[in-house]
Protein backbone atom coordinates (compact mmCIF):
# COMPACT_ATOMS: atom_id res chain seq x y z
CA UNK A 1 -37.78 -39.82 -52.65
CA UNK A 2 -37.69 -41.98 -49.66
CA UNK A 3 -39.96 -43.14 -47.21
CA UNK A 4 -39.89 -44.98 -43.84
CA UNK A 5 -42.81 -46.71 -41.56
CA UNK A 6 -42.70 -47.13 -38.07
CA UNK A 7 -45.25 -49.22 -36.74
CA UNK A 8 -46.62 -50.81 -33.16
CA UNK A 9 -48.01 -54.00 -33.35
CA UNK A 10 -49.90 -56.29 -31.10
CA UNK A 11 -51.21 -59.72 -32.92
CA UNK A 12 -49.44 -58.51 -36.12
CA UNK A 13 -52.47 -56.86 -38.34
CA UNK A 14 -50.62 -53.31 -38.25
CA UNK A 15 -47.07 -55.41 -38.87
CA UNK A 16 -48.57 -56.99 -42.00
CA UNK A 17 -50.56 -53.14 -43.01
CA UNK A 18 -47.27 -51.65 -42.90
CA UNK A 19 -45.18 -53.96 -45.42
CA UNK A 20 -48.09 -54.11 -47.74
CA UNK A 21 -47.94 -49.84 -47.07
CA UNK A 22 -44.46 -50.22 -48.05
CA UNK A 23 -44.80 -52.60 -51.10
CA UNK A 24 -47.52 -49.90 -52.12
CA UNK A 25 -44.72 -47.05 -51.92
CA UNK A 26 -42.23 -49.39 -53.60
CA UNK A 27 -44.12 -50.00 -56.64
CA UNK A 28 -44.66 -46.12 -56.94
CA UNK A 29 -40.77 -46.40 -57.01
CA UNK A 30 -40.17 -44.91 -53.40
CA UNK A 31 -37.57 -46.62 -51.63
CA UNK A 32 -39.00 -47.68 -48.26
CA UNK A 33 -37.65 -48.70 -44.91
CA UNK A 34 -40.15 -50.66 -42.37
CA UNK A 35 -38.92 -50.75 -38.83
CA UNK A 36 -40.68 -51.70 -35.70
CA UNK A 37 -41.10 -48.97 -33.20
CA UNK A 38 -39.11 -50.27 -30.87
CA UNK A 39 -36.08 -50.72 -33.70
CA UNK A 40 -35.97 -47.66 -35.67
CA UNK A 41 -33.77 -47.35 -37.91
CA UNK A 42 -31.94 -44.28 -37.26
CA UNK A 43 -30.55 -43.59 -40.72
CA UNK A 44 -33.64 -44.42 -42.74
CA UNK A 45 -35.39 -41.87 -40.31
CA UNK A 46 -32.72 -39.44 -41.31
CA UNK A 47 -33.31 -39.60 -44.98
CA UNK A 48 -37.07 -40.09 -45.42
CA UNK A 49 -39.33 -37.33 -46.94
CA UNK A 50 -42.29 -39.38 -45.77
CA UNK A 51 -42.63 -40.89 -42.71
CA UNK A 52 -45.36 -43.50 -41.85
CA UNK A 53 -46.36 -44.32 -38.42
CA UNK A 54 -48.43 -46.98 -37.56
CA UNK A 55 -50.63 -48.56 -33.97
CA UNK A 56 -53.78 -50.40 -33.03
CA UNK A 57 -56.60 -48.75 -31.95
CA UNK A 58 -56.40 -50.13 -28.08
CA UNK A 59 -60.24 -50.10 -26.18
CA UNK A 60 -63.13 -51.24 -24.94
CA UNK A 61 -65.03 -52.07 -28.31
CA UNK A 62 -66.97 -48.78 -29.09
CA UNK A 63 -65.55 -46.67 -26.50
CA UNK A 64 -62.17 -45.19 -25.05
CA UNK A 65 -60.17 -46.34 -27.67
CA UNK A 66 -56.71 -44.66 -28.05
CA UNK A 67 -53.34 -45.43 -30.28
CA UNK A 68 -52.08 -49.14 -28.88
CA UNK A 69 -49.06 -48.42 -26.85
CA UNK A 70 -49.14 -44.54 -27.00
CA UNK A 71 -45.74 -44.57 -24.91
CA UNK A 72 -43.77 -45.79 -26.98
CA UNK A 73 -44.97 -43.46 -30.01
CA UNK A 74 -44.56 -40.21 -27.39
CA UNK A 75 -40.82 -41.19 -26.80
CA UNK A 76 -39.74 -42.44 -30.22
CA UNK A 77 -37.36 -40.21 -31.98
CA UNK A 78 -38.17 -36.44 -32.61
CA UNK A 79 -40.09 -36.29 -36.17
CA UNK A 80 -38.78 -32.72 -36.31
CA UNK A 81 -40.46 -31.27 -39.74
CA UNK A 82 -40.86 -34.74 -41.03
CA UNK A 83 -44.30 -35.05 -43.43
CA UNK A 84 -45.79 -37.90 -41.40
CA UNK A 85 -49.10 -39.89 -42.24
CA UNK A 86 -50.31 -41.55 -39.22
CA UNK A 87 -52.05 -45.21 -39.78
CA UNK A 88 -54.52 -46.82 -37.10
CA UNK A 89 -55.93 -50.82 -37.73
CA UNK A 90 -58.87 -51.22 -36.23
CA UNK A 91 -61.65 -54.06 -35.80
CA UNK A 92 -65.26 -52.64 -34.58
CA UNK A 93 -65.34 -49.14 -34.74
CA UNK A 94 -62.16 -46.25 -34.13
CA UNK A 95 -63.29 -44.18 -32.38
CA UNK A 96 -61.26 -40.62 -32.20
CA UNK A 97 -58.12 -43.38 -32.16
CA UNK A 98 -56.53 -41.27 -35.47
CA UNK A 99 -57.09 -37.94 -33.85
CA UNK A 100 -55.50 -38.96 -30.96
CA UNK A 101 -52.54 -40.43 -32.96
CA UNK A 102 -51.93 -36.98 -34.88
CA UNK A 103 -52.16 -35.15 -31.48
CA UNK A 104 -49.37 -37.92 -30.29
CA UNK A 105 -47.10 -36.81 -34.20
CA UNK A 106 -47.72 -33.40 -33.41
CA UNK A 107 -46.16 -33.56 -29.97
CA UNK A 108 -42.67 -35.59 -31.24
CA UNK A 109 -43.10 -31.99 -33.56
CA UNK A 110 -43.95 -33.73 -36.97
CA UNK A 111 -45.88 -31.74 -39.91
CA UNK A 112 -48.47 -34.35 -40.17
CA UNK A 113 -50.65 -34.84 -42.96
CA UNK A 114 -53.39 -36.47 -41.44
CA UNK A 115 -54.36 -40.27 -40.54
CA UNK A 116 -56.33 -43.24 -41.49
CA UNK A 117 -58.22 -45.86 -40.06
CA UNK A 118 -57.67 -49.15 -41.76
CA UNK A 119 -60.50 -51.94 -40.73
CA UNK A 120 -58.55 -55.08 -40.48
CA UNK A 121 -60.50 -56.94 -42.58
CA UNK A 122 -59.38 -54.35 -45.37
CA UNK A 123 -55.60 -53.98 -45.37
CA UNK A 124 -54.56 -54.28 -48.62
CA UNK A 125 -57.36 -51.43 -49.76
CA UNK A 126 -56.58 -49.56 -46.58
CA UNK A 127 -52.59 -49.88 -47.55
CA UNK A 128 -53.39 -48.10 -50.86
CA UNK A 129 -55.33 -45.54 -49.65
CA UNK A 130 -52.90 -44.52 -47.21
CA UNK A 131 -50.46 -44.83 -50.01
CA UNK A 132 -52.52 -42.63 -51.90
CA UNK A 133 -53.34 -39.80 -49.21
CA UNK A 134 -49.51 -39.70 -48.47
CA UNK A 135 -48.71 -38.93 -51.79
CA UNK A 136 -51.91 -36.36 -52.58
């Protein structure tokens, strides 16, 4: 099996979720590509039976928060039947910010699985149990 995450990243918290995410799939002995949204790599996206995709929840504190940089998530490459887990760090409170994101999978036609909300205080337990609800 092979896996790939995609993530958006703004002071580097989901950057750092998503290689400790992929260490996570590694160990389970998944071969996993990371690539940053705007550097997907084509091929790895081809291949993968799991696909990871990972933002910030963007917001005012407690309200109106959404995936960080939704554009660029609603024009990356068609997920087209892919099983995708969606991944949102957060520091306060999400919101709806993981809805939003599966509404945002759905669109670019992936079978998604659901989302997380990983407090970024909490990656390495929220890496696992992303990990974990990927692979239920």
């Amino acid at each position: 099996m092979k896996a790939i995450v995609i993530y958006e990243s703004l002071l580097g918290t989901t950057r750092k979720l998503s290689h400790l995410i992929a260490a996570e799939l590694e160990a389970r002995g998944i071969a996993t590509t990371v690539c940053n949204i705007t550097n997907i790599d084509l091929d790895a996206l081809s291949n993968a039976y799991l696909v990871f995709v990972g933002t910030w929840t963007d917001g005012i504190f407690v309200t109106a928060q959404k995936p960080g940089r939704a554009g660029r998530i609603q024009t990356m490459p068609a997920l087209t039947g892919k099983k995708t887990i969606g991944f949102v760090t957060y520091a306060l409170h999400p919101g709806k910010v993981a809805e939003r994101l599966v509404k945002l999978l759905e669109w670019r036609k992936a079978e998604v699985i659901g989302a997380l909300e990983v407090r970024r205080d909490k990656l390495e337990v929220g890496a696992a149990e992303v990990v974990h609800y990927g692979l239920e």
